[in-house]
N, C-alpha and C. Protein backbone atom coordinates (compact mmCIF):
# COMPACT_ATOMS: atom_id res chain seq x y z
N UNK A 1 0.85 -1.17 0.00
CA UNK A 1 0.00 0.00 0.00
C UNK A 1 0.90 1.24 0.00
N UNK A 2 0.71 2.16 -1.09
CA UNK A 2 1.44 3.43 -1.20
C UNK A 2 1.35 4.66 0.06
N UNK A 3 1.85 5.10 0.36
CA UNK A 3 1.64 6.51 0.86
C UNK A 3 0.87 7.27 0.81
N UNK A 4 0.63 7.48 0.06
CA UNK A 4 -0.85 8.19 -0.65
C UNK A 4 -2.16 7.61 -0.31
N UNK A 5 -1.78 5.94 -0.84
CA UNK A 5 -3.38 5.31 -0.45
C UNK A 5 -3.47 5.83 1.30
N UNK A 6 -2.66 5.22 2.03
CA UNK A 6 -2.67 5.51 3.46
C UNK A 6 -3.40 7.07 3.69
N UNK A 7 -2.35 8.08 3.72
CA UNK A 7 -2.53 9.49 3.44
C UNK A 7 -4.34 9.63 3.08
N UNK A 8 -4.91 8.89 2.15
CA UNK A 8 -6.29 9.09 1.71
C UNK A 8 -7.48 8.75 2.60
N UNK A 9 -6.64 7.77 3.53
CA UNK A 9 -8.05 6.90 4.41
C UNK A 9 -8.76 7.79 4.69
N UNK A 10 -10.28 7.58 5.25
CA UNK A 10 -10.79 8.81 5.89
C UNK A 10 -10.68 8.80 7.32
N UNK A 11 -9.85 7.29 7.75
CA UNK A 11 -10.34 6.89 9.55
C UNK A 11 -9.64 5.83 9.80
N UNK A 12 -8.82 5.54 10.86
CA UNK A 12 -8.33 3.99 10.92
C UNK A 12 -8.56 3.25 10.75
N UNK A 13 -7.58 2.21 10.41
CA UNK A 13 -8.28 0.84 9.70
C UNK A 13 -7.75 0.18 10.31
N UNK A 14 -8.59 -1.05 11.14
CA UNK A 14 -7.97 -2.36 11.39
C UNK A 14 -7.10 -3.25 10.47
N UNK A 15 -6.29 -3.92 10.92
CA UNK A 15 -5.42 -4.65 10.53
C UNK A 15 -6.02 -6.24 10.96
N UNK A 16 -6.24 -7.12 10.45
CA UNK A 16 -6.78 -7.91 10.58
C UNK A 16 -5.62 -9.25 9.98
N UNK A 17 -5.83 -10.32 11.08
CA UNK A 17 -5.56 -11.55 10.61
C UNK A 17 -6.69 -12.79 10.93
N UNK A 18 -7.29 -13.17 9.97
CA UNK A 18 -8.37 -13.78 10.54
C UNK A 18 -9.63 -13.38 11.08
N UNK A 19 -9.85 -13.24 12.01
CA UNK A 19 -11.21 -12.47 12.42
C UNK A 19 -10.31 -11.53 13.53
N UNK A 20 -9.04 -12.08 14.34
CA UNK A 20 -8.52 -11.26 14.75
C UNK A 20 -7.72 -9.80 14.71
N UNK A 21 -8.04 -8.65 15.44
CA UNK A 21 -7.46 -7.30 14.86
C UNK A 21 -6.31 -7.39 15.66
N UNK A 22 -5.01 -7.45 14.58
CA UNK A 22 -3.61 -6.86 15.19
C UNK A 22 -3.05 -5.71 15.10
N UNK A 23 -3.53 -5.15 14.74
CA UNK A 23 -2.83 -3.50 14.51
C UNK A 23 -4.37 -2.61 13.87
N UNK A 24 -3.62 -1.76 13.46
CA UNK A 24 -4.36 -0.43 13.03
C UNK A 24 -3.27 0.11 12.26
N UNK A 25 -4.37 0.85 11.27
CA UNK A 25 -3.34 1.70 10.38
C UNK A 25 -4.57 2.99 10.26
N UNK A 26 -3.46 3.92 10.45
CA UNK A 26 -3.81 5.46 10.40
C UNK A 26 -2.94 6.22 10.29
N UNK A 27 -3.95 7.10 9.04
CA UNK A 27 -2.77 8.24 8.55
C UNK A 27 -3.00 9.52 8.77
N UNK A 28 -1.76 9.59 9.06
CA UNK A 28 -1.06 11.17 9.74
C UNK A 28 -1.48 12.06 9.28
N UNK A 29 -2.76 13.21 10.07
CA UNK A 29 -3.08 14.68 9.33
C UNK A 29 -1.84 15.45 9.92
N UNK A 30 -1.45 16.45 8.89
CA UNK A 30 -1.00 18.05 9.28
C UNK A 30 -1.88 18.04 10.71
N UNK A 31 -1.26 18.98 11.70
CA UNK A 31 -1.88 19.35 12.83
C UNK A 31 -2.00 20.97 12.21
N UNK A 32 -3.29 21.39 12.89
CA UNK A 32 -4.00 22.59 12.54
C UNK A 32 -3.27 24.00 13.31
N UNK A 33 -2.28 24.45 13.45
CA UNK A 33 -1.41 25.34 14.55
C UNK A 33 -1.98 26.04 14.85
N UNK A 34 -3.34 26.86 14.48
CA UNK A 34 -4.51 27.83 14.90
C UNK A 34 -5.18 26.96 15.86
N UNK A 35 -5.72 26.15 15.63
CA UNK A 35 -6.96 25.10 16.48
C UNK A 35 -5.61 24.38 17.93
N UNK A 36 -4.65 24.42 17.80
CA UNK A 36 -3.84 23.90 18.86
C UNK A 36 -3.38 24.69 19.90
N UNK A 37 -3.35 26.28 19.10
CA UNK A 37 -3.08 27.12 19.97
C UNK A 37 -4.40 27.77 20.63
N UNK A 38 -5.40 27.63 19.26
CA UNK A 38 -6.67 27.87 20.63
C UNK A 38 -6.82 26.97 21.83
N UNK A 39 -6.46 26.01 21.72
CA UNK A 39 -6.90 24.75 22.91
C UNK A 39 -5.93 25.00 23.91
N UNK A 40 -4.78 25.38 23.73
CA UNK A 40 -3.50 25.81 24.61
C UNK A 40 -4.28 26.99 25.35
N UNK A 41 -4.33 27.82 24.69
CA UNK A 41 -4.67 29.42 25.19
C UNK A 41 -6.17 28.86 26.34
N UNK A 42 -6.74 28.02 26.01
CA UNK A 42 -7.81 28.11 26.66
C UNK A 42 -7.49 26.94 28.04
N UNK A 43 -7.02 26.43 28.17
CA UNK A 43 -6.49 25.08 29.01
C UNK A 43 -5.47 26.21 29.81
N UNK A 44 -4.91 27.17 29.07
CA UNK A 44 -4.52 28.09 30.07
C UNK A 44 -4.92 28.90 31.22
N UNK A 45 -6.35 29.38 30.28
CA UNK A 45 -6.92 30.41 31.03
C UNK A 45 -7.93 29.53 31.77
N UNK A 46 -8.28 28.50 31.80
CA UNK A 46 -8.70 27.59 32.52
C UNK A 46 -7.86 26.76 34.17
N UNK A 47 -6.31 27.10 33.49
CA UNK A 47 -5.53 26.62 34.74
C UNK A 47 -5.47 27.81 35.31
N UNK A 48 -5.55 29.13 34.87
CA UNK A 48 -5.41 30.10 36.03
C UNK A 48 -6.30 30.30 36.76
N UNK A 49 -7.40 29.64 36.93
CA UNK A 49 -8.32 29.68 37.37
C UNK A 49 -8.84 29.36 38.93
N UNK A 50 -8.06 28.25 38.91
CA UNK A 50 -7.41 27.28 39.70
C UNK A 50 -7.18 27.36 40.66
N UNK A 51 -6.95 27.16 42.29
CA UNK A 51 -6.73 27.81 43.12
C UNK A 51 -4.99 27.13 43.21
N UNK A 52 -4.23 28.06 43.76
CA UNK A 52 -3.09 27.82 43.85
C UNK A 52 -2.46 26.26 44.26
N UNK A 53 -3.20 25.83 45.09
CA UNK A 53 -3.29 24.88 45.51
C UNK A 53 -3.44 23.17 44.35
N UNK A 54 -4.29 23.37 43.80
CA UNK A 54 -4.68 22.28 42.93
C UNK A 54 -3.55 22.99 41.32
N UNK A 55 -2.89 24.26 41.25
CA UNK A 55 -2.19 24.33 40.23
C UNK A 55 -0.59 24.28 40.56
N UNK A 56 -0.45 23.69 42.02
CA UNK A 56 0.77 22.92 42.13
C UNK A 56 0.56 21.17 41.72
N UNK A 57 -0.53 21.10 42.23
CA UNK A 57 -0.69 19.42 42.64
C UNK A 57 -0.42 19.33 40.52
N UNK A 58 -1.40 20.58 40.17
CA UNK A 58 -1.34 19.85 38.48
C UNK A 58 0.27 19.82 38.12
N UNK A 59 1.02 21.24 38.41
CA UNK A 59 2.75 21.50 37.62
C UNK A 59 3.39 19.98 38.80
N UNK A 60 3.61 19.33 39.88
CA UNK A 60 3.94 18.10 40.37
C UNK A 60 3.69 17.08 39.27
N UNK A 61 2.29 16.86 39.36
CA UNK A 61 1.68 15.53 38.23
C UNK A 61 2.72 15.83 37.27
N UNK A 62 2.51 17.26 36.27
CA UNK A 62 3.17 16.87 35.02
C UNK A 62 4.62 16.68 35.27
N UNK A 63 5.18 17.08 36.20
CA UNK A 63 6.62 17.22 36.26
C UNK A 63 7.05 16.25 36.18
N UNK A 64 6.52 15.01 37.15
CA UNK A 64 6.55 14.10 37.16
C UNK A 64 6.39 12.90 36.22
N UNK A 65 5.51 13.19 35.11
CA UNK A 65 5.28 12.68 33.87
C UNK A 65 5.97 12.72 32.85
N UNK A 66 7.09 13.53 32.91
CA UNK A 66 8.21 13.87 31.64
C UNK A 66 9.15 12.65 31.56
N UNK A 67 9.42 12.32 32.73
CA UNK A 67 10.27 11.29 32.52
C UNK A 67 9.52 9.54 32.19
């Protein structure tokens, strides 16, 4: 299967052996940099919201999640 065909799907596709599904295949959109930074900007102004308290416990969690 070409690049392109992939590239064209409209939605993931099972991978199938038998009746069993082993994988998935899905193809990669461009990410939208307007629509990502709205969701940023707003997840922002949503964490400032926050009381100081629960926006340590969140910067801990993630800190903790990097590794």
């Amino acid at each position: 299967m070409s690049a392109s065909v992939i590239e064209a799907l409209p939605h993931p596709v099972p991978i199938t052996n038998g009746k069993a599904v082993i994988g998935l295949l899905s193809p990669v959109r461009k990410t939208d940099s307007e629509t990502i930074a709205k969701v940023v900007k707003e997840a922002q102004a949503e964490f400032e919201q926050l009381s100081p308290e629960m926006q340590a416990r969140i910067e801990r969690f993630l800190a903790d999640s990097d590794g």
